[in-house]
C-alpha atoms as a PDB file:
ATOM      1  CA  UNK A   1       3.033 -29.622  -6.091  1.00  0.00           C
ATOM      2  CA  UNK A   2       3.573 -27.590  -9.602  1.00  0.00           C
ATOM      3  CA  UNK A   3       4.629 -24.518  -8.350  1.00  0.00           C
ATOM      4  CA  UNK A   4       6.719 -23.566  -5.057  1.00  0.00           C
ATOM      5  CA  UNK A   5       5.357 -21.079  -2.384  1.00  0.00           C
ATOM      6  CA  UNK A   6       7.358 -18.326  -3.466  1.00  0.00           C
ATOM      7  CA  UNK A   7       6.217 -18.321  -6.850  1.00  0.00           C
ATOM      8  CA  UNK A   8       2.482 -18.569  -5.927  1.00  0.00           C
ATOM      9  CA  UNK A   9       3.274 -15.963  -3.344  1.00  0.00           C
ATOM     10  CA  UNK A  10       4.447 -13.771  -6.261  1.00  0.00           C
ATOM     11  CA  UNK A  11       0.787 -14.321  -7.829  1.00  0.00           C
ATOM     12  CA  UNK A  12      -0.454 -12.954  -4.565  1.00  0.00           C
ATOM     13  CA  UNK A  13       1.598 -10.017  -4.184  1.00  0.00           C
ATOM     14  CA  UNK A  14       0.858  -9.301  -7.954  1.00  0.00           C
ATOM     15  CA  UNK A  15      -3.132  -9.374  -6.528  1.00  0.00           C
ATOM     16  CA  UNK A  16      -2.588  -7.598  -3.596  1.00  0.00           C
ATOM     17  CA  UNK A  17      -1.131  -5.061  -5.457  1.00  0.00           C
ATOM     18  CA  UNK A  18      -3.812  -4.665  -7.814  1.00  0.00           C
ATOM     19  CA  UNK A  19      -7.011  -5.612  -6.132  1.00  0.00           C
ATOM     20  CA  UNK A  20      -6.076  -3.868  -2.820  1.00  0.00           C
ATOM     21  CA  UNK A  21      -3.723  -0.771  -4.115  1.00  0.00           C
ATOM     22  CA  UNK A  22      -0.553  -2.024  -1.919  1.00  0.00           C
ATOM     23  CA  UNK A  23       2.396  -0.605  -4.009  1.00  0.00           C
ATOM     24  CA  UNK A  24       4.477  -0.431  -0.883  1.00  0.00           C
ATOM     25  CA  UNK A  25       7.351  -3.023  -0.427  1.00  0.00           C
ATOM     26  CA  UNK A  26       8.519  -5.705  -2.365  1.00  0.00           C
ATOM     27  CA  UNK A  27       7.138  -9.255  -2.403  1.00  0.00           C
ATOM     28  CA  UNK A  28       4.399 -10.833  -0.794  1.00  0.00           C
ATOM     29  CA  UNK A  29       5.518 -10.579   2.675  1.00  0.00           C
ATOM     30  CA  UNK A  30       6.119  -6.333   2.377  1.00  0.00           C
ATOM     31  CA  UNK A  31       3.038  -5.755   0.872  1.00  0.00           C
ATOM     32  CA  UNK A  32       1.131  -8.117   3.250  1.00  0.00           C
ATOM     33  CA  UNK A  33       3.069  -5.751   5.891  1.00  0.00           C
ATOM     34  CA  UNK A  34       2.068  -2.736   4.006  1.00  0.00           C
ATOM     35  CA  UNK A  35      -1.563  -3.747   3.460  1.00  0.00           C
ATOM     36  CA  UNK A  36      -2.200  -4.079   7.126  1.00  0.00           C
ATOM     37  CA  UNK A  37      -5.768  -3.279   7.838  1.00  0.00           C
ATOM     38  CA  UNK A  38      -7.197  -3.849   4.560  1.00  0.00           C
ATOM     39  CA  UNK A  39      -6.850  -7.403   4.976  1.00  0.00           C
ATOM     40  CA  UNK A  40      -9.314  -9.072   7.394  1.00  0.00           C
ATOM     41  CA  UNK A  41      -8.200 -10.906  10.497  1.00  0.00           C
ATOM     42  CA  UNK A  42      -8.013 -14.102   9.137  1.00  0.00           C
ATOM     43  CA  UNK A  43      -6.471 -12.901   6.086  1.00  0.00           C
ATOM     44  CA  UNK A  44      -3.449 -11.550   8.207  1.00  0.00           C
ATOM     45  CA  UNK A  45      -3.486 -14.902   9.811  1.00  0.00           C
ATOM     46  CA  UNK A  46      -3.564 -16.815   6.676  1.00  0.00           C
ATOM     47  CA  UNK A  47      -0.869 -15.015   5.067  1.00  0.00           C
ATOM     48  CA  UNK A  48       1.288 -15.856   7.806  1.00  0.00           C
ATOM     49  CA  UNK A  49       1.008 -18.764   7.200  1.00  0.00           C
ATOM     50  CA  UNK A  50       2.137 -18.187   3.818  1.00  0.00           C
ATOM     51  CA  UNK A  51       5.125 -16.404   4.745  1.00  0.00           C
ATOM     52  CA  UNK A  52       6.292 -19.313   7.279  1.00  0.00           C
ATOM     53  CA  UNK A  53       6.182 -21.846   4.278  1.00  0.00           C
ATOM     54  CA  UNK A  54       8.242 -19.297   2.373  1.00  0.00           C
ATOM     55  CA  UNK A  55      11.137 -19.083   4.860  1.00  0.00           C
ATOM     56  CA  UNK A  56      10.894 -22.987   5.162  1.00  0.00           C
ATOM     57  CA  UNK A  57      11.067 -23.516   1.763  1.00  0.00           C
ATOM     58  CA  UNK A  58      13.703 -21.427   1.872  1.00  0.00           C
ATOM     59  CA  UNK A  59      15.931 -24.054   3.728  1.00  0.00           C
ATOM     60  CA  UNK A  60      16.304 -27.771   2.169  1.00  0.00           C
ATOM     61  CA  UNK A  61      16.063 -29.293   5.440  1.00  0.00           C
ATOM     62  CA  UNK A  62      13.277 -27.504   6.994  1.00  0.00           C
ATOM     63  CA  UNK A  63      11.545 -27.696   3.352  1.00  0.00           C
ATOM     64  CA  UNK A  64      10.083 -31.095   5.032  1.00  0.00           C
ATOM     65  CA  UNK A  65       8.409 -29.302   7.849  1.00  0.00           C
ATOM     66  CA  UNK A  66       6.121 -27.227   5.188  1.00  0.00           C
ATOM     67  CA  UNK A  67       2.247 -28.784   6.062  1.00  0.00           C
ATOM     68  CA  UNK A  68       1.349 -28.394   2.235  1.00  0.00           C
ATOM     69  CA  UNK A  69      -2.884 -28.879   3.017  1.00  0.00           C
ATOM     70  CA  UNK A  70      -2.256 -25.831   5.588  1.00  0.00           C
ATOM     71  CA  UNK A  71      -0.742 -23.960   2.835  1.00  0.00           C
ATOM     72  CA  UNK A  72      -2.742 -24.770  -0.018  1.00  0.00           C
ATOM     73  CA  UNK A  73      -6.003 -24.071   1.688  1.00  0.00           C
ATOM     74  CA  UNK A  74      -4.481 -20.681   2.673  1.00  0.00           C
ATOM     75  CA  UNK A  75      -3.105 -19.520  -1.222  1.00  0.00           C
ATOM     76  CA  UNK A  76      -6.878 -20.884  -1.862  1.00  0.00           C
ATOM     77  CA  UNK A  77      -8.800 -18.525   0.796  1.00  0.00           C
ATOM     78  CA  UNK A  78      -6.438 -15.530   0.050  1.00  0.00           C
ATOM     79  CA  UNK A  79      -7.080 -15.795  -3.873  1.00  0.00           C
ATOM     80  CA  UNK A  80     -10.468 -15.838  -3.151  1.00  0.00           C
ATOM     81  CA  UNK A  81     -10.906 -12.939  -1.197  1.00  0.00           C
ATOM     82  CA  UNK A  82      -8.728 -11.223  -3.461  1.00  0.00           C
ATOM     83  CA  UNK A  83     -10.419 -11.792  -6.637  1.00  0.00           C
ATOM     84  CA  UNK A  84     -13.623 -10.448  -5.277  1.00  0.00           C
ATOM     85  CA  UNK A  85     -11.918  -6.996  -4.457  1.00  0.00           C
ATOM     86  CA  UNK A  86     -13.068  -4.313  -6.310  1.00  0.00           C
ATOM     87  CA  UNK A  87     -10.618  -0.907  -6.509  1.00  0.00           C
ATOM     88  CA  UNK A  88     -13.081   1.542  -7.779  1.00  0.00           C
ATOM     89  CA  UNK A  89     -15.536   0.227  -5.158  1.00  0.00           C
ATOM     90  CA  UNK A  90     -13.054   1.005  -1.801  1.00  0.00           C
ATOM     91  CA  UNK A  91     -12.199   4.496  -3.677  1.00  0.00           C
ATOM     92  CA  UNK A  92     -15.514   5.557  -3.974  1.00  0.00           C
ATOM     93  CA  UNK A  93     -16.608   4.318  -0.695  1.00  0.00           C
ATOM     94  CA  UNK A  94     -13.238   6.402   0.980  1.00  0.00           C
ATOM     95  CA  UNK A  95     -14.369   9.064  -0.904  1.00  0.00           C
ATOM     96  CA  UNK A  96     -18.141   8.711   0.337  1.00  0.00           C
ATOM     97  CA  UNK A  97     -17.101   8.282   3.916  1.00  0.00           C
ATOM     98  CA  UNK A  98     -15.218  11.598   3.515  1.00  0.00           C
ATOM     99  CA  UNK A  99     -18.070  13.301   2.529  1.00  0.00           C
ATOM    100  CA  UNK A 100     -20.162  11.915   5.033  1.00  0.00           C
ATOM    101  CA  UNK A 101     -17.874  13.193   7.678  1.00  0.00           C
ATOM    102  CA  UNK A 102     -17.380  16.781   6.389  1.00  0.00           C
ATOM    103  CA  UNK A 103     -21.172  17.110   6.493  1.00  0.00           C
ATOM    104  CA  UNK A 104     -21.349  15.571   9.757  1.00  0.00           C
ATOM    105  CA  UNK A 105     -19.037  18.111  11.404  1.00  0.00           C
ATOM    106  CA  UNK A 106     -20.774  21.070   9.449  1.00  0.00           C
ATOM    107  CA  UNK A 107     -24.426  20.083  10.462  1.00  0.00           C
ATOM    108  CA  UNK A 108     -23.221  19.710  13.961  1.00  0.00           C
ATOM    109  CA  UNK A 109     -21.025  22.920  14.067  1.00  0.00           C
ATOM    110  CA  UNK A 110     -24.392  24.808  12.625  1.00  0.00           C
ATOM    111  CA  UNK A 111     -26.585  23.131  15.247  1.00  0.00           C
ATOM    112  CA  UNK A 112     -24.522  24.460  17.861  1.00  0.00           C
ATOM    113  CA  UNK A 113     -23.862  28.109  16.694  1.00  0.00           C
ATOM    114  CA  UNK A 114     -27.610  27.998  16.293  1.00  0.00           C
ATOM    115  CA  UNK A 115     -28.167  26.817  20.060  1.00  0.00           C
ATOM    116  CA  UNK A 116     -25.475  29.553  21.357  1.00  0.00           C
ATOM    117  CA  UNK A 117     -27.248  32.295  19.300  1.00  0.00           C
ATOM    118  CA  UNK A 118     -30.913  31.238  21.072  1.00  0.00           C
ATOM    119  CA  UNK A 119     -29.889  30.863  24.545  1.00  0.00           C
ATOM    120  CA  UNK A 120     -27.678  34.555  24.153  1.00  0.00           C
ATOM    121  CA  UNK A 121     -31.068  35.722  23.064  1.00  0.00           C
ATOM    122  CA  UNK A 122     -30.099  36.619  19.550  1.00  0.00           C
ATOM    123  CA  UNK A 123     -32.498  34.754  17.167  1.00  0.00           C
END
């Protein structure tokens, strides 16, 4: 293996932080905290993963116990998904749900002054 798991992790975090906007915390492991629901179920899960191998590694003895395949196929699935993120994409679709909500609550708010103001008689 060429690199360890905390340097990859590093490449990660450095991902996370631009692909997803976590600036929150330091290291893979706080910004995988701090990312929480912009990550995907199995992304949670495979960065877990991640994190286990990190505090292994961490330990010369328990260094053995690290299931490399596990881990490797993990750094692979989370770069992946990473890499296809797309900032200005999530911003603008925020920004679009946002709308979509204000004019959501207006139309129905005007809908129902409407229906007061015909059953009172006064249209």
């Amino acid at each position: 293996m060429d690199h360890s798991v905390l340097h990859r992790s590093d490449e990660l975090a450095e991902l996370l932080r631009d692909r997803l906007g976590v600036r929150l915390g330091e290291g893979f492991e706080a910004k995988v905290k701090h990312a929480g629901r912009r990550l995907p179920r199995w992304a949670r899960r495979k960065s877990a993963v991640i994190v286990e191998a990190m505090a292994l590694e961490a330990h010369p003895r328990l260094a053995q116990q690290v299931e490399h395949k596990k881990v490797d196929r993990a750094f692979k699935e989370l770069r992946y998904f990473l890499e296809r993120q797309d900032l200005k994409t999530r911003r603008k679709n925020r920004v679009l749900d946002l709308v979509t909500t204000i004019a959501f609550v207006i139309f129905v708010t005007v809908g129902l002054v409407l229906g007061v103001m015909v059953w009172r008689g006064l249209v």
